[in-house]
Protein backbone atom coordinates (compact mmCIF):
# COMPACT_ATOMS: atom_id res chain seq x y z
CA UNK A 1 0.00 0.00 0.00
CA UNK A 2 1.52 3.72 0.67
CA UNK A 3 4.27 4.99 1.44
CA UNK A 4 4.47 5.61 4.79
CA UNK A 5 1.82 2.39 5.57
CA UNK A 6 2.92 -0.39 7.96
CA UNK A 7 2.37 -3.77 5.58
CA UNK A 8 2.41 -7.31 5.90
CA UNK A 9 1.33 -9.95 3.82
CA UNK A 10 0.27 -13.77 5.18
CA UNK A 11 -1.47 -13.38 8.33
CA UNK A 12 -1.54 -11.99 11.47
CA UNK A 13 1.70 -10.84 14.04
CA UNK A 14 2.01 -12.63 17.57
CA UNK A 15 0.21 -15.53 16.50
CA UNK A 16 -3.17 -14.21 16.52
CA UNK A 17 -5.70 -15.24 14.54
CA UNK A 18 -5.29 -15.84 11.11
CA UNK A 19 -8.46 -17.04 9.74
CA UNK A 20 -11.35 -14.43 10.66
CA UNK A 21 -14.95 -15.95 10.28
CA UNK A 22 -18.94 -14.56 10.57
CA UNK A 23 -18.96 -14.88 14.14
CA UNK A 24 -15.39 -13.09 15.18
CA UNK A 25 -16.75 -10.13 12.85
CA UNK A 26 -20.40 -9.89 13.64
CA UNK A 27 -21.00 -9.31 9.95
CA UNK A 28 -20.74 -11.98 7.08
CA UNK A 29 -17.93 -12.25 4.78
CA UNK A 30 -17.95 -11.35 1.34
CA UNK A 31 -18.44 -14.35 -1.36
CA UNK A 32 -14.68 -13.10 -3.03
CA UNK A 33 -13.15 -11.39 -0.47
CA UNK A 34 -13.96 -8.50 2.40
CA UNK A 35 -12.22 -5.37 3.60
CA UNK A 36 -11.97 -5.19 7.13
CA UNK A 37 -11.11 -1.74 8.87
CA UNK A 38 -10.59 -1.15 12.47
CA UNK A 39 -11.70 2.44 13.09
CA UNK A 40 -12.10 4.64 16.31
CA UNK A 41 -14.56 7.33 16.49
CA UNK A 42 -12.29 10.14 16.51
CA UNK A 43 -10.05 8.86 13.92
CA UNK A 44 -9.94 11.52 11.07
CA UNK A 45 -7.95 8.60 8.90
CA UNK A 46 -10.71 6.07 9.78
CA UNK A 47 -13.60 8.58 8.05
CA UNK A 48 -11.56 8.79 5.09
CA UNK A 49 -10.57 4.88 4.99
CA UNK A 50 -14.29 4.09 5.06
CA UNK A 51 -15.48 5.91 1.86
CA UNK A 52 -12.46 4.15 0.05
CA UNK A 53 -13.38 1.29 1.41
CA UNK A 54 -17.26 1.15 0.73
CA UNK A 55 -16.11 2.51 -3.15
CA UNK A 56 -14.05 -0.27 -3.64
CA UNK A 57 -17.13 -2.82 -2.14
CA UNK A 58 -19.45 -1.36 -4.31
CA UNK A 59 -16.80 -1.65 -7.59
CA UNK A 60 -16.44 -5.02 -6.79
CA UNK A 61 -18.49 -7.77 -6.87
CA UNK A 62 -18.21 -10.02 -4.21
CA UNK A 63 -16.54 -7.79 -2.31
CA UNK A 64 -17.94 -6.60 1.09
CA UNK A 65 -16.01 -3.95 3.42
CA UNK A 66 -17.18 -4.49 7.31
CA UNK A 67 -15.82 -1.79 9.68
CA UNK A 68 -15.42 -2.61 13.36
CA UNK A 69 -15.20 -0.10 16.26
CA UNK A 70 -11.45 -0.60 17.68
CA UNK A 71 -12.97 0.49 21.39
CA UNK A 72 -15.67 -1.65 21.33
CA UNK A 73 -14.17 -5.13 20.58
CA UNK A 74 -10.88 -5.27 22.39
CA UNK A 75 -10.76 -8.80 22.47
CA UNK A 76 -11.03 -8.86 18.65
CA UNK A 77 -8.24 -6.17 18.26
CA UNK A 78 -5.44 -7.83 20.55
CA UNK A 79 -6.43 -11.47 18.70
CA UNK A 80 -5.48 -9.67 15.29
CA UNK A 81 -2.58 -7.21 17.00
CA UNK A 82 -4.10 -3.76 15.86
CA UNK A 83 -2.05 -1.74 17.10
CA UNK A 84 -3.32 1.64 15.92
CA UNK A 85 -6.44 2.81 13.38
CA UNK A 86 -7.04 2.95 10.96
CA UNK A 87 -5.87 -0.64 10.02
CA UNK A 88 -7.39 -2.80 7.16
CA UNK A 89 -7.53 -6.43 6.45
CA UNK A 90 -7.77 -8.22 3.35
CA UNK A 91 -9.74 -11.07 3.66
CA UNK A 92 -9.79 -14.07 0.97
CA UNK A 93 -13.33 -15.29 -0.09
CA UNK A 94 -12.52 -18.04 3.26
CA UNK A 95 -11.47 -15.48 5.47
CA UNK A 96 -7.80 -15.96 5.74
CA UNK A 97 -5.89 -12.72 6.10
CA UNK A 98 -4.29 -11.82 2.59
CA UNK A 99 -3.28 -8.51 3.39
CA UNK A 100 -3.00 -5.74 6.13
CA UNK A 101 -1.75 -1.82 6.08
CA UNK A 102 -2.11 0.95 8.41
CA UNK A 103 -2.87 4.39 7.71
CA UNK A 104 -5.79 5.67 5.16
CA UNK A 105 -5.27 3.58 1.75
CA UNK A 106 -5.86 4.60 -1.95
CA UNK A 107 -8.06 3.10 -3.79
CA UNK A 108 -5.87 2.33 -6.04
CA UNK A 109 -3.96 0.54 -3.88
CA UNK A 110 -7.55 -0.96 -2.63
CA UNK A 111 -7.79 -2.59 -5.32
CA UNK A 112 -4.30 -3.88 -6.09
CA UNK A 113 -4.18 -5.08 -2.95
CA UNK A 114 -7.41 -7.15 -3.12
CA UNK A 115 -6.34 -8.48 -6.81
CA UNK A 116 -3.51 -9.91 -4.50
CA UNK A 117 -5.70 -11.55 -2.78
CA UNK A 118 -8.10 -12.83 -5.08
């Protein structure tokens, strides 16, 4: 992703988990892949992230982007080490962690990112 973006590719640091289903999310995955962003509520990146996000969802089919509230699901966050928000995961289409980057994407690099992972 951009310069100046924390990323990692194959899973999840500190052992955490690395396959994300329905139930950890509290949303359904999408049938290709889905964009998962950890957002906080005063997080001017996260606002920003989210309308790239839902763009690249509705360019794509099969693609869904669920955003989870950082503060609210603390258990969720330390399993997947986010460490600060915004931070995205790419999800494949069986919810294995393709991709992850900190800081407010492009959707450019959206969508190279989930061409990576699908």
């Amino acid at each position: 992703m951009a310069d100046g973006q924390e990323t990692a590719t194959g899973g999840t640091p500190g052992g955490g988990a690395e396959v994300l289903d329905a139930a950890l999310l509290g949303a359904e995955l999408g049938e290709r892949a889905t964009l998962v962003q950890f957002s906080t509520a005063f997080c001017q990146p996260c606002r920003a992230t989210r309308r790239v996000l839902d763009d690249v969802a509705a360019l794509v089919p099969g693609v869904r982007h669920v955003e989870i509230d950082a503060e609210a699901h603390l258990g969720l966050v330390r399993a997947v080490g986010v460490e600060r928000t915004p931070t995205v995961l790419i999800l494949d289409s069986g919810g294995r962690v393709a991709l992850r980057a900190t800081g407010a994407p492009r959707k450019a690099e959206v969508l190279a990112g989930l061409a990576q992972a699908l």
